[in-house]
PDB file of N, CA and C in Angstrom:
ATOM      1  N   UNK A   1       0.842  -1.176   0.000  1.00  0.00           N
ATOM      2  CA  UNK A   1       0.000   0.000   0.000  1.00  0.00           C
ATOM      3  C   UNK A   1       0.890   1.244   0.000  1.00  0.00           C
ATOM      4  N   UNK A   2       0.708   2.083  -0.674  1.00  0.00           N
ATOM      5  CA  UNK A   2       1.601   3.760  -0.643  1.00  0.00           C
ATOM      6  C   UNK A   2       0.356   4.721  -0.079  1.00  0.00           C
ATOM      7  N   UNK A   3       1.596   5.592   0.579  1.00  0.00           N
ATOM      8  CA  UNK A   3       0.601   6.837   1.215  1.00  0.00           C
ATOM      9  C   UNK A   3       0.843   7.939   0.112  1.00  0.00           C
ATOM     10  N   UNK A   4       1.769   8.123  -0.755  1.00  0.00           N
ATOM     11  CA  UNK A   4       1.859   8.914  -1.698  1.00  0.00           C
ATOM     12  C   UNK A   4       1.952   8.808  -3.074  1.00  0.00           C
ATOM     13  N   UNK A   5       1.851   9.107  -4.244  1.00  0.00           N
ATOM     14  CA  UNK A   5       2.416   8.741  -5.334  1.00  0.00           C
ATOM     15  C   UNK A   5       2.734   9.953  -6.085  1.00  0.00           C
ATOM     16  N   UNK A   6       3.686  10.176  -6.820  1.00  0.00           N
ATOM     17  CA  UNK A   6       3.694  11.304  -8.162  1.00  0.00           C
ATOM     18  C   UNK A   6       3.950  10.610  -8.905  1.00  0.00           C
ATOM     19  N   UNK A   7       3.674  11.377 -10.475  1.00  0.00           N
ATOM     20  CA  UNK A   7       3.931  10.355 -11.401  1.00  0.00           C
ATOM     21  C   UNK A   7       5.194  11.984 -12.272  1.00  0.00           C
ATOM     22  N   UNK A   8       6.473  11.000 -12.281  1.00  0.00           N
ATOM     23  CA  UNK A   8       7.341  11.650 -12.582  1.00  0.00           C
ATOM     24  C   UNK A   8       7.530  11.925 -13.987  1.00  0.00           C
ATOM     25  N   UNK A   9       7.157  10.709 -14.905  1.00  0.00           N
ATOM     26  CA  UNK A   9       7.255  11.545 -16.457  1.00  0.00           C
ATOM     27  C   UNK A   9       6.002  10.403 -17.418  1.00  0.00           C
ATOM     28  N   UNK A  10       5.847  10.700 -18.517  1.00  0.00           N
ATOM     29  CA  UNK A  10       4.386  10.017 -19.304  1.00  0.00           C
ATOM     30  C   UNK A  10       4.638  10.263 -20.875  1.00  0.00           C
ATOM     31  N   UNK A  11       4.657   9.210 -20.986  1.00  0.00           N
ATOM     32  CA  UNK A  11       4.528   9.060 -22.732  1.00  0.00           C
ATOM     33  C   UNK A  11       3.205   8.248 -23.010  1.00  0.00           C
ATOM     34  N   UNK A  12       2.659   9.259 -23.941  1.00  0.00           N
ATOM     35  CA  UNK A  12       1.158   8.818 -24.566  1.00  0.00           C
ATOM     36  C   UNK A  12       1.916   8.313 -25.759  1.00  0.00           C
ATOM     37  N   UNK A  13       0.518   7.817 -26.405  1.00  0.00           N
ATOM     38  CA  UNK A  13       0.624   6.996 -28.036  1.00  0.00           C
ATOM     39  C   UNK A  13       0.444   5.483 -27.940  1.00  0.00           C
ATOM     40  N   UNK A  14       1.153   5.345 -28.798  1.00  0.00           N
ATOM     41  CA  UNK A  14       1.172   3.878 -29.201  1.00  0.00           C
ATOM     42  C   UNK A  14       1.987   3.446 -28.126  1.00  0.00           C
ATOM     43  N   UNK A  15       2.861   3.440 -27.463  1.00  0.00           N
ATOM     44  CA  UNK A  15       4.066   3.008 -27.156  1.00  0.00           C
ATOM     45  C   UNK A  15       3.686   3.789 -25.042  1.00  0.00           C
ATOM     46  N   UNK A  16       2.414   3.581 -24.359  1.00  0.00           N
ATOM     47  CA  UNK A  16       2.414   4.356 -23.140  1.00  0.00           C
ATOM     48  C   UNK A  16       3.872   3.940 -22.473  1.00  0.00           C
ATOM     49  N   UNK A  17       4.232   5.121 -21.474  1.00  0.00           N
ATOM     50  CA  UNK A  17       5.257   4.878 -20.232  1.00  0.00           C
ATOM     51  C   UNK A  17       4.264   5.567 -19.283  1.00  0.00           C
ATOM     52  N   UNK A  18       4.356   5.471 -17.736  1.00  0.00           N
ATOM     53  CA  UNK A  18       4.256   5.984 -17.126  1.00  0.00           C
ATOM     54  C   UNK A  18       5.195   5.857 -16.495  1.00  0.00           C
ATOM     55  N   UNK A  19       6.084   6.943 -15.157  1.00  0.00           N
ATOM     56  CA  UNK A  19       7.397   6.467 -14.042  1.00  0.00           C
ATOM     57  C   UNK A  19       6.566   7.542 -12.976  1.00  0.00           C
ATOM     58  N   UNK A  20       5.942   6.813 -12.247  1.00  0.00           N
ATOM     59  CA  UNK A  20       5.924   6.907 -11.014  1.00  0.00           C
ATOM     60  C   UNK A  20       6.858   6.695  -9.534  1.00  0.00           C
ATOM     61  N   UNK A  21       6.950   8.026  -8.334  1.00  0.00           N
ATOM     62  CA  UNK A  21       7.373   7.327  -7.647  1.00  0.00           C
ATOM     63  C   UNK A  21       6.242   7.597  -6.052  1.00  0.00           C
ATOM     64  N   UNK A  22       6.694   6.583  -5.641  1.00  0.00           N
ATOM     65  CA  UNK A  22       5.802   5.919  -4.390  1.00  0.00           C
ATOM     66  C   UNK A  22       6.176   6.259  -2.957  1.00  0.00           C
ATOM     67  N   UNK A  23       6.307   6.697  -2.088  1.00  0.00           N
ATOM     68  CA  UNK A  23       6.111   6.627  -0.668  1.00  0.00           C
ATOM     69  C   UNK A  23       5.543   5.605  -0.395  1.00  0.00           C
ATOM     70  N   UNK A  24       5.810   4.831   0.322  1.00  0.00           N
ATOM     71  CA  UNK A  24       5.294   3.002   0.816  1.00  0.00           C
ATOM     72  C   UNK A  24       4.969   3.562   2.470  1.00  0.00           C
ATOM     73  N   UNK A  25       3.412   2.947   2.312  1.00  0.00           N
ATOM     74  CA  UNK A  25       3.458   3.302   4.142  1.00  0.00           C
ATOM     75  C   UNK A  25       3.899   3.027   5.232  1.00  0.00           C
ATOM     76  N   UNK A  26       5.352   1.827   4.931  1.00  0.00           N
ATOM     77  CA  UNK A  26       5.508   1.668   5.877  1.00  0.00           C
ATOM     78  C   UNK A  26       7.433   2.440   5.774  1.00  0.00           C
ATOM     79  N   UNK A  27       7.095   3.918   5.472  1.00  0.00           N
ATOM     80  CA  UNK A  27       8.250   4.414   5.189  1.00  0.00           C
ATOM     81  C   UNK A  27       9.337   4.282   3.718  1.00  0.00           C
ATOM     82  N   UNK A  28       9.193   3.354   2.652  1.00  0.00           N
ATOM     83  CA  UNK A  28      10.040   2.966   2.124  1.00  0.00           C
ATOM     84  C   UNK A  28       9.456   4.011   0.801  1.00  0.00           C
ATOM     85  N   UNK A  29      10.581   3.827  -0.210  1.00  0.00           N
ATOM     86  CA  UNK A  29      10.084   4.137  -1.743  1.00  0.00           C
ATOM     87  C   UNK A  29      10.327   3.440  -2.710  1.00  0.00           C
ATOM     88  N   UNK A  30       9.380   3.783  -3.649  1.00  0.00           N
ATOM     89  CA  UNK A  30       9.255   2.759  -5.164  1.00  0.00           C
ATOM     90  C   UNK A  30       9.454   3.298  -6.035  1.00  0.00           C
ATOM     91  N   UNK A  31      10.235   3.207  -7.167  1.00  0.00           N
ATOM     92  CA  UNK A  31      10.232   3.679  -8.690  1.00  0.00           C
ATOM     93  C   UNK A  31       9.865   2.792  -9.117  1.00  0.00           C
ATOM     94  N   UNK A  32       8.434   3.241 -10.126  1.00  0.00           N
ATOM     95  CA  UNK A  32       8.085   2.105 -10.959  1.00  0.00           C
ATOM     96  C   UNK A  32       7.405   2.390 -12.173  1.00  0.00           C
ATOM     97  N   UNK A  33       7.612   1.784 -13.152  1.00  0.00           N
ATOM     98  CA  UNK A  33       7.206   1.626 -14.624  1.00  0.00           C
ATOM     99  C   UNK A  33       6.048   1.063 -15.412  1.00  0.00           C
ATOM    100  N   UNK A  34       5.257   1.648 -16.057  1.00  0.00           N
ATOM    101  CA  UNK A  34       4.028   0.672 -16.749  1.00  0.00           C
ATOM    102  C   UNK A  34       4.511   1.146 -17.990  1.00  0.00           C
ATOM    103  N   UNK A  35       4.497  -0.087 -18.522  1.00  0.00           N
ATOM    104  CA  UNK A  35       4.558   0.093 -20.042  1.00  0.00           C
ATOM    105  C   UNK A  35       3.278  -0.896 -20.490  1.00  0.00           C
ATOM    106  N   UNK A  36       2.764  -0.167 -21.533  1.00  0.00           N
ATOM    107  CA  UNK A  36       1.391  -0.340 -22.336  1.00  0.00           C
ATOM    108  C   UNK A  36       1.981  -0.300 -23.470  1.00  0.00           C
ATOM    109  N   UNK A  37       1.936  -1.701 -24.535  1.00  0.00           N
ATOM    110  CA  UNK A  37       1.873  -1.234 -26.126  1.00  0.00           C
ATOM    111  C   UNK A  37       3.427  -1.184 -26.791  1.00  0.00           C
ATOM    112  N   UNK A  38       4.303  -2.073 -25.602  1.00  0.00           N
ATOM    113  CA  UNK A  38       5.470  -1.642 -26.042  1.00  0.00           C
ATOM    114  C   UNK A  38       6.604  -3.583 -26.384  1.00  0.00           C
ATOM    115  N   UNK A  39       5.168  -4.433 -26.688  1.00  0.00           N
ATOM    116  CA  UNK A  39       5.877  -5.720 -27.032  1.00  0.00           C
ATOM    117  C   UNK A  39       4.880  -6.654 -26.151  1.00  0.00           C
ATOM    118  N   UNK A  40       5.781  -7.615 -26.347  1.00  0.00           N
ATOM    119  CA  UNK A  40       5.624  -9.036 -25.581  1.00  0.00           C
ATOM    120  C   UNK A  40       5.249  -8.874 -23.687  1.00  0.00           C
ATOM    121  N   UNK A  41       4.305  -8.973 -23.081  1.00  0.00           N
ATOM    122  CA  UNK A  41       4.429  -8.920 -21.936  1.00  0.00           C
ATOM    123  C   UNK A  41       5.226  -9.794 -20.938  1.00  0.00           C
ATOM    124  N   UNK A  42       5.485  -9.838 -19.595  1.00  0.00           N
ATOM    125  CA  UNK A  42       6.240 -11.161 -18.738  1.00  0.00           C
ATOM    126  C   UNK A  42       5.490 -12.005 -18.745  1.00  0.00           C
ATOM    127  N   UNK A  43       3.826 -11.817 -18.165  1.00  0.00           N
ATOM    128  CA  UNK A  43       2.954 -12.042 -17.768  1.00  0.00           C
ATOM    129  C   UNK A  43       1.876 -12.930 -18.882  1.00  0.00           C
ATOM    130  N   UNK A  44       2.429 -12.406 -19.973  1.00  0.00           N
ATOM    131  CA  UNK A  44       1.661 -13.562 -21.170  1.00  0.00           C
ATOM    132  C   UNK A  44       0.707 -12.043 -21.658  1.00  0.00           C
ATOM    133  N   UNK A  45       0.139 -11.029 -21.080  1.00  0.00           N
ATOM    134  CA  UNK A  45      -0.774 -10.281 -21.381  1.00  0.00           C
ATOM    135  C   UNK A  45      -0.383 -10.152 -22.659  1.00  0.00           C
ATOM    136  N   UNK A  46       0.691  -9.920 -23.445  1.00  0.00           N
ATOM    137  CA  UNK A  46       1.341  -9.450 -24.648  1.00  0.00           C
ATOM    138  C   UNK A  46       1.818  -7.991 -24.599  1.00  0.00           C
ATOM    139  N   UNK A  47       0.591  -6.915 -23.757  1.00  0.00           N
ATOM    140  CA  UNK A  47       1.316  -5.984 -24.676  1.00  0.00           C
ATOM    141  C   UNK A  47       1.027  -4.954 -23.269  1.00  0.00           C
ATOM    142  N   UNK A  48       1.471  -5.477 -22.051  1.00  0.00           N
ATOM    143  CA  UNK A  48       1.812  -4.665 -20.375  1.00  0.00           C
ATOM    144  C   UNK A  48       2.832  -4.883 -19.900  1.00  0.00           C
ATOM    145  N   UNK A  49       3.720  -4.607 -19.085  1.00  0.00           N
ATOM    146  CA  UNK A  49       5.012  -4.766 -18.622  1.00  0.00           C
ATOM    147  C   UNK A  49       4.804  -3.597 -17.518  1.00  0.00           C
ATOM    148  N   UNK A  50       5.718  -4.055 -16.559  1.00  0.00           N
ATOM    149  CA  UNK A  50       5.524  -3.441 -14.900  1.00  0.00           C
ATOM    150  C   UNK A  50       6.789  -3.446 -14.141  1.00  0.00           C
ATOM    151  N   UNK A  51       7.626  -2.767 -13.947  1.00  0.00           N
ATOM    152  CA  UNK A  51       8.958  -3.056 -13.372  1.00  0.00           C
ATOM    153  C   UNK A  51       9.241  -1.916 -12.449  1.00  0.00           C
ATOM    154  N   UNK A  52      10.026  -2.196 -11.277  1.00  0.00           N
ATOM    155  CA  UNK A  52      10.167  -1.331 -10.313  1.00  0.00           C
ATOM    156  C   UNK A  52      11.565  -1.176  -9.402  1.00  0.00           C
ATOM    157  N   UNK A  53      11.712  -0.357  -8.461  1.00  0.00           N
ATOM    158  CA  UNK A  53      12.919  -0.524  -7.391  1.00  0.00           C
ATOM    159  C   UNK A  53      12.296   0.074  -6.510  1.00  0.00           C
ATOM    160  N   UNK A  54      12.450  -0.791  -5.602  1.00  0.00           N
ATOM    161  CA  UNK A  54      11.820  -0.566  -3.681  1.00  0.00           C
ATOM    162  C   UNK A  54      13.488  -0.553  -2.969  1.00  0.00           C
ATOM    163  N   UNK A  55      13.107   0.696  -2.566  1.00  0.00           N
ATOM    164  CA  UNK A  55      14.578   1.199  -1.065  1.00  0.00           C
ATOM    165  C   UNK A  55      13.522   0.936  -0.024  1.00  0.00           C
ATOM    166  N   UNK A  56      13.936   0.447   0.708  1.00  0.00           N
ATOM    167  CA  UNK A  56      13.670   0.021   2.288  1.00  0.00           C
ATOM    168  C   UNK A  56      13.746   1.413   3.424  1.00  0.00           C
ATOM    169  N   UNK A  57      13.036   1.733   4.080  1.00  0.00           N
ATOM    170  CA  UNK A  57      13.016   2.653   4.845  1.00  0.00           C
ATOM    171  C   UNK A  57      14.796   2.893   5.092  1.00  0.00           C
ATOM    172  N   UNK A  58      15.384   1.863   6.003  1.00  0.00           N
ATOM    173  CA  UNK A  58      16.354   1.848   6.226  1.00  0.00           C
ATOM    174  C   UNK A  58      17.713   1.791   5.317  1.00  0.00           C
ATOM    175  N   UNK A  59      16.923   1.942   4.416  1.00  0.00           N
ATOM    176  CA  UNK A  59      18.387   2.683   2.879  1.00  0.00           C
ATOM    177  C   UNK A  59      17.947   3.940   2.644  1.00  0.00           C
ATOM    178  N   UNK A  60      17.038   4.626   3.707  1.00  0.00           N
ATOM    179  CA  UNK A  60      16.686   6.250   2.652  1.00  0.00           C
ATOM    180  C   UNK A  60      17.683   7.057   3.136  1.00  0.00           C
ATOM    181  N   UNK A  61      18.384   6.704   4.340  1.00  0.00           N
ATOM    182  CA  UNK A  61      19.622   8.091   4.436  1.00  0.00           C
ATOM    183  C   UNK A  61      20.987   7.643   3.798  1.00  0.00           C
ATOM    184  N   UNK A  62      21.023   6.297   3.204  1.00  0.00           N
ATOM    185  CA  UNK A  62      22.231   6.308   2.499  1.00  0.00           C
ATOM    186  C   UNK A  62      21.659   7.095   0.690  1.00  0.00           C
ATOM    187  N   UNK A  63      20.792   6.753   0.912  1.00  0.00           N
ATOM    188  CA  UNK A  63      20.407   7.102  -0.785  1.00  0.00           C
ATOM    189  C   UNK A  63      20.102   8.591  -0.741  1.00  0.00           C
ATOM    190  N   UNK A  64      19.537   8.965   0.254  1.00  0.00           N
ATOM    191  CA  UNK A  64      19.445  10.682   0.350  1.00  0.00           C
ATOM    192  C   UNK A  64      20.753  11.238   0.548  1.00  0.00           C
ATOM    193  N   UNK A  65      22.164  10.438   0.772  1.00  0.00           N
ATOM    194  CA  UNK A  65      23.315  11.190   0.948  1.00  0.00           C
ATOM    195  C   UNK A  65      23.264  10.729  -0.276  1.00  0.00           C
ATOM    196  N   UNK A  66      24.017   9.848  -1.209  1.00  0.00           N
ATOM    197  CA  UNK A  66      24.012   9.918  -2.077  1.00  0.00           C
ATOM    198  C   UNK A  66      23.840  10.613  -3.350  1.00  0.00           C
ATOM    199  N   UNK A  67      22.427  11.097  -2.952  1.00  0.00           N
ATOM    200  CA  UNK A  67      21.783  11.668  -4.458  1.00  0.00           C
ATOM    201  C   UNK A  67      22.020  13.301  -4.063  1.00  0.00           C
ATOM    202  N   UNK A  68      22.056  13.469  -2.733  1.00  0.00           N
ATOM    203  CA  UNK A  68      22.800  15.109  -2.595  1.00  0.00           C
ATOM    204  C   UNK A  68      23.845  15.187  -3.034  1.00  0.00           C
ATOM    205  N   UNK A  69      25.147  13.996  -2.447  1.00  0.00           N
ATOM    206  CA  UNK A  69      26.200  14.038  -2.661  1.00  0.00           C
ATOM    207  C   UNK A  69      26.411  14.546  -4.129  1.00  0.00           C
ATOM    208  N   UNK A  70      25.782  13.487  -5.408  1.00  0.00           N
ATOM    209  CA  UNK A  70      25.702  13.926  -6.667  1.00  0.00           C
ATOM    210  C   UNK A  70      25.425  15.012  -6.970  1.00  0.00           C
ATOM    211  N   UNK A  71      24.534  15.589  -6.341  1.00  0.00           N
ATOM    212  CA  UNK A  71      24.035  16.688  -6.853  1.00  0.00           C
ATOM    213  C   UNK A  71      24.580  18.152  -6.521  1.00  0.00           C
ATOM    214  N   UNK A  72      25.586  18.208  -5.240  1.00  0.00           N
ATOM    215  CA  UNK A  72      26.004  19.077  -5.093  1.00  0.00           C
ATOM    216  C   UNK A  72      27.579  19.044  -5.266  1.00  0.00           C
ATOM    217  N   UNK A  73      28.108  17.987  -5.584  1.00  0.00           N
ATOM    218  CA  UNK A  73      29.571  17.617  -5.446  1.00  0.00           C
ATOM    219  C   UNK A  73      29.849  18.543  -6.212  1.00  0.00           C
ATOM    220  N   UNK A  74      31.434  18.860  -5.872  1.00  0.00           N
ATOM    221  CA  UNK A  74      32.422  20.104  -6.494  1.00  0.00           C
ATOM    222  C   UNK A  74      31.422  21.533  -6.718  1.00  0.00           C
ATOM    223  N   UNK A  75      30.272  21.997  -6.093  1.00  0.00           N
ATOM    224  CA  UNK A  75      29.530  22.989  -6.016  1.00  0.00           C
ATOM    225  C   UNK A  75      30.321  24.320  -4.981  1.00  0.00           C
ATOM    226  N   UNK A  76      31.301  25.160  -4.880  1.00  0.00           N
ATOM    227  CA  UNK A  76      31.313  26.145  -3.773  1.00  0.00           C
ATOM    228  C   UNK A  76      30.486  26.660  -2.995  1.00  0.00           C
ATOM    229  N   UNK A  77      28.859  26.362  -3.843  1.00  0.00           N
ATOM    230  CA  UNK A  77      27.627  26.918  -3.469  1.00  0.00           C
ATOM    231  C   UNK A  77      26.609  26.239  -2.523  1.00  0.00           C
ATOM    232  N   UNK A  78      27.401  24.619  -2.226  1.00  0.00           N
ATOM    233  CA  UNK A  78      26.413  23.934  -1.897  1.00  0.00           C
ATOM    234  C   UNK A  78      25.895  24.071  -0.915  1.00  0.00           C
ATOM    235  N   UNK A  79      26.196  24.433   0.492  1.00  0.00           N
ATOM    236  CA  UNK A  79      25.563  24.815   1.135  1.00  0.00           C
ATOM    237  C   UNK A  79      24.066  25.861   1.113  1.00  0.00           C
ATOM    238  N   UNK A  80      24.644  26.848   0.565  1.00  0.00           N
ATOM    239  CA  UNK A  80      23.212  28.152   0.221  1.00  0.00           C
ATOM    240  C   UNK A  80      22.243  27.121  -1.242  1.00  0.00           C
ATOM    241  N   UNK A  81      22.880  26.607  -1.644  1.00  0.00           N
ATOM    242  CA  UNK A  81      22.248  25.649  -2.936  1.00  0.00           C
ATOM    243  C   UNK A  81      21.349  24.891  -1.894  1.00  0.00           C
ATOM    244  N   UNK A  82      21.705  23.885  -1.125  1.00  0.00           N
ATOM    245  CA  UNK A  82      20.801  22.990  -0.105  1.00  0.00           C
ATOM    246  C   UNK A  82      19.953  23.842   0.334  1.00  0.00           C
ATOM    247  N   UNK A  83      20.170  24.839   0.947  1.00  0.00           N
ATOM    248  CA  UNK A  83      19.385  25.392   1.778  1.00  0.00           C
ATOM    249  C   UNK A  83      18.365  25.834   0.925  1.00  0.00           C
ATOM    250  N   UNK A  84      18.461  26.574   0.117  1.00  0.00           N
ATOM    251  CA  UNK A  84      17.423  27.070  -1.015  1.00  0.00           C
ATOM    252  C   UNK A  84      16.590  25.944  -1.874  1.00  0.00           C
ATOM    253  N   UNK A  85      17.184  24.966  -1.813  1.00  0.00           N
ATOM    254  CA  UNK A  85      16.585  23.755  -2.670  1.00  0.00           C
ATOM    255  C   UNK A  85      15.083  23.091  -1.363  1.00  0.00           C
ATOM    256  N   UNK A  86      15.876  22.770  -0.074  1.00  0.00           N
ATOM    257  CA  UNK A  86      14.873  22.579   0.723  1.00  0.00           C
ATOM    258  C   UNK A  86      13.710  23.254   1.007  1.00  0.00           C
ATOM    259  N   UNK A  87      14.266  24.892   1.495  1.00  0.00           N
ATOM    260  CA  UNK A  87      13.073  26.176   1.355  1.00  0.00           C
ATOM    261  C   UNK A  87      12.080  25.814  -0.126  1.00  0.00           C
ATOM    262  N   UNK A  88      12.858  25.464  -1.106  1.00  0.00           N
ATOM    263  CA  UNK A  88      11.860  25.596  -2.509  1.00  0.00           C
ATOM    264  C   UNK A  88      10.971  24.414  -2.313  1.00  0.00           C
ATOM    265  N   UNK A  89      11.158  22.810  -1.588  1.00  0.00           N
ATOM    266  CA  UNK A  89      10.562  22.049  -1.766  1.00  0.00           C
ATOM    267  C   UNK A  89       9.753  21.333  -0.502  1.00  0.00           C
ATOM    268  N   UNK A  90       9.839  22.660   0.803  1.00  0.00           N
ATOM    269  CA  UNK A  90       9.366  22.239   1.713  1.00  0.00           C
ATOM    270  C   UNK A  90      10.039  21.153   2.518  1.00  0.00           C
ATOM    271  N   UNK A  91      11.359  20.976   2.728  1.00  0.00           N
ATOM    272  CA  UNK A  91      11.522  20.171   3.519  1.00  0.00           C
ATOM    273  C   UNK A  91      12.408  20.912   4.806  1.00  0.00           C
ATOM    274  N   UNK A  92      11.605  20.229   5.837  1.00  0.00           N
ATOM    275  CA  UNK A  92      11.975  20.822   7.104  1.00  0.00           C
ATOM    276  C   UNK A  92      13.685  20.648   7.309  1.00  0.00           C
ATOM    277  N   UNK A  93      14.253  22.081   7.284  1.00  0.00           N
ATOM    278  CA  UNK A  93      15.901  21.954   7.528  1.00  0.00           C
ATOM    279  C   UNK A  93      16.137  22.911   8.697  1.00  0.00           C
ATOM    280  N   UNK A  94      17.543  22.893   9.115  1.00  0.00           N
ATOM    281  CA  UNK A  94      17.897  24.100   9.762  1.00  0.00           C
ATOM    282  C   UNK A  94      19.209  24.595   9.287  1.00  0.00           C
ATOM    283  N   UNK A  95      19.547  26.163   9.317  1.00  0.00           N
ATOM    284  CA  UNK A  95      20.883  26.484   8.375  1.00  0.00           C
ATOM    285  C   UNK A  95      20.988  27.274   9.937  1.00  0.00           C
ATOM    286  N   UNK A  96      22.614  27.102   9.692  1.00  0.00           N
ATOM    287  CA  UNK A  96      23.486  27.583  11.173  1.00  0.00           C
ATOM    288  C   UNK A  96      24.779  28.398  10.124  1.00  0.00           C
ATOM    289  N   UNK A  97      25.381  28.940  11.300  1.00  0.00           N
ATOM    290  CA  UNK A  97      26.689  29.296  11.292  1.00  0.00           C
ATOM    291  C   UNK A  97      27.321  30.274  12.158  1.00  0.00           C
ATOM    292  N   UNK A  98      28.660  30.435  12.130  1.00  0.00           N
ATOM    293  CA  UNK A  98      29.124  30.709  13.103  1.00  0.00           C
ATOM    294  C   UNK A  98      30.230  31.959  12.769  1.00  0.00           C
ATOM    295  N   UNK A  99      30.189  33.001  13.148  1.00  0.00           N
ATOM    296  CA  UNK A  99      30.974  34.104  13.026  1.00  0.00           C
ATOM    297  C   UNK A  99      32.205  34.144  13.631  1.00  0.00           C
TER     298      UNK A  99
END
């Protein structure tokens, strides 16, 4: 069961994608894929396919360092960059420093 979902990007036509990602209620997250119209199914349907990646609650602060790490590495800015990125997306932070 998920308490959240967005759906991160969508291709219409012949060929659907959807990439959703998930908040799992019991803390964890999902990236996951529907493909409609794009071949042979696993499942025998022929023409659905469904594929995903579940992090475990207890991998979200290695993967949240991680994907900062990437994202701010070799930045001079990263600090005021974090801070402004959180303010923009609502996530509860605190910024310090010391004179």
């Amino acid at each position: 069961m998920t308490s959240q979902v967005i759906e991160l990007a969508r291709r219409e036509g012949g060929q659907f994608r959807s990439v959703r990602l998930a908040l799992e209620e019991g803390g964890g997250l999902k990236l996951e894929t529907q493909d409609i119209g794009s071949g042979p199914g696993i499942w025998g349907d022929g023409d659905e396919y469904e594929f995903w990646v579940s992090v475990a609650p207890a991998a979200l602060p290695k993967l949240a360092f991680e994907l900062l790490r990437e994202k701010f590495a070799g930045r001079l800015d990263a600090v005021d960059a974090c801070r402004d990125w959180c303010k923009t997306h609502g996530i509860e932070h605190e910024f310090g420093n010391w004179v």
